[in-house]
Protein backbone atom coordinates (compact mmCIF):
# COMPACT_ATOMS: atom_id res chain seq x y z
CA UNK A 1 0.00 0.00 0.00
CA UNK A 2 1.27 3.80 -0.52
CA UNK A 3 1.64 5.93 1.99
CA UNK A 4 2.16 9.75 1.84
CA UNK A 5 3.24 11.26 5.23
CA UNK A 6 3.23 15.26 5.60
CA UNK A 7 5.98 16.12 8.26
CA UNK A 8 5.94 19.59 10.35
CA UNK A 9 9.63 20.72 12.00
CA UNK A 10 8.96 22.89 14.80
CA UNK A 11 11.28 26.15 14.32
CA UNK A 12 13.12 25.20 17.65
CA UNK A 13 13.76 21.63 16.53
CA UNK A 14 14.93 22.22 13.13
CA UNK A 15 18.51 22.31 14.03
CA UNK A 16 18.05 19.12 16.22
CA UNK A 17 15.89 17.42 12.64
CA UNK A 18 18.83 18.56 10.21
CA UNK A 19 21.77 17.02 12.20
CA UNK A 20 19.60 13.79 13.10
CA UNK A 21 19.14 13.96 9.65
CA UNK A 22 23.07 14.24 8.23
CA UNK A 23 24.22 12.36 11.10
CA UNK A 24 21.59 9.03 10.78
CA UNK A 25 20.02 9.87 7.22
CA UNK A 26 16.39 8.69 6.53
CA UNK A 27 16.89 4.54 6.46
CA UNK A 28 14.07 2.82 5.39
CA UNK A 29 13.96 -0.35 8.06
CA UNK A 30 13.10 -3.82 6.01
CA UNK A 31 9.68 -3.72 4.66
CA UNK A 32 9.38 -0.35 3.57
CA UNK A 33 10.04 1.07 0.37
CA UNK A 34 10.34 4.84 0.36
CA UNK A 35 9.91 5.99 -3.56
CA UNK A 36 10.38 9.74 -2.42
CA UNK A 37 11.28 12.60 -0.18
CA UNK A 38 11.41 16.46 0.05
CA UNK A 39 12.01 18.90 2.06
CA UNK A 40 10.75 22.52 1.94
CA UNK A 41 13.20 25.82 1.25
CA UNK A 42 12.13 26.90 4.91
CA UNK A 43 13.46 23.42 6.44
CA UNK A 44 10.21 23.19 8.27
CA UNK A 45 8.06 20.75 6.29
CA UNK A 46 8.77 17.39 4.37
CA UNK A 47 6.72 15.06 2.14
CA UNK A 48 7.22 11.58 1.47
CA UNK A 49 5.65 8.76 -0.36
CA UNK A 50 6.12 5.56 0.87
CA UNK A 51 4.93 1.73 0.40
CA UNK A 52 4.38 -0.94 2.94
CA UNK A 53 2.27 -3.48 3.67
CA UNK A 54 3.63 -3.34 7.71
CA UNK A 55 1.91 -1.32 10.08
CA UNK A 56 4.93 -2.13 12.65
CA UNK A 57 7.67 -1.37 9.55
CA UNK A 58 5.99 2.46 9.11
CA UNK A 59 6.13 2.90 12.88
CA UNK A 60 9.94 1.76 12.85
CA UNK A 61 10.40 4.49 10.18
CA UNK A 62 8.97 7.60 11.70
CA UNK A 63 9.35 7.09 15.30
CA UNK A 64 13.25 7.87 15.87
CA UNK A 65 11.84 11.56 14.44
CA UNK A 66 8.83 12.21 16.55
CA UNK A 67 10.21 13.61 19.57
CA UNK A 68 11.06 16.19 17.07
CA UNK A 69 8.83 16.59 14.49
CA UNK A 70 4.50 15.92 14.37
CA UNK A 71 3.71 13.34 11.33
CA UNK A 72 0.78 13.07 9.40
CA UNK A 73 0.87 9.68 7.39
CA UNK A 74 -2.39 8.93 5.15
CA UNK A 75 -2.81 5.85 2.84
CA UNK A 76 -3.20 6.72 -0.92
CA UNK A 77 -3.34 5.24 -4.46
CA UNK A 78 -2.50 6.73 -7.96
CA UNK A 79 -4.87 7.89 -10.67
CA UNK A 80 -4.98 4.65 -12.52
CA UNK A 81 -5.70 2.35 -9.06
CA UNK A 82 -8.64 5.49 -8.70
CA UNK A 83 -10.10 4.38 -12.43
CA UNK A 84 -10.22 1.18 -11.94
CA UNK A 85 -11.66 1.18 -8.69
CA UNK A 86 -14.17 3.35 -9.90
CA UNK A 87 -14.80 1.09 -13.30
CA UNK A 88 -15.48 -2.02 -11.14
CA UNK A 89 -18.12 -0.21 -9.02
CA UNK A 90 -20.23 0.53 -12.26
């Protein structure tokens, strides 16, 4: 399943969130897949795309950051998954 996940840096962690960041990276733990991730010219918001099937693999991605930083992760599907979807309820 994708996953996007909408990330908010509080101005007095950002510091703290950029040196996590160059010292650790952004490592995708074994059932995770992460197709994608940016980071806004303010350094206070990030979006990332994401596939898993593993409830417990997405938690073991985001939780070394959220002492630092408030995540909002929502499943999703493309455009084509949305057709078809739609086609088979006809």
């Amino acid at each position: 399943m994708l996953f996007v996940c909408y990330v908010t840096i509080d101005p007095e962690a950002r510091d703290e969130s950029l040196a996590r960041f160059m010292e650790h990276g952004v490592a995708g733990p074994s059932g995770v897949k992460l197709h994608g991730a940016w980071i806004s010219l303010t350094q206070q918001e990030t979006w990332s795309i994401f596939e898993s099937d593993s409830a417990e693999a997405i938690m073991a991605l985001f939780e070394p950051w959220t002492d630092l930083n408030v995540h909002q992760i929502a499943p999703v599907m493309d455009f084509d998954g949305l057709k078809k979807f739609l086609e088979a309820r006809s």
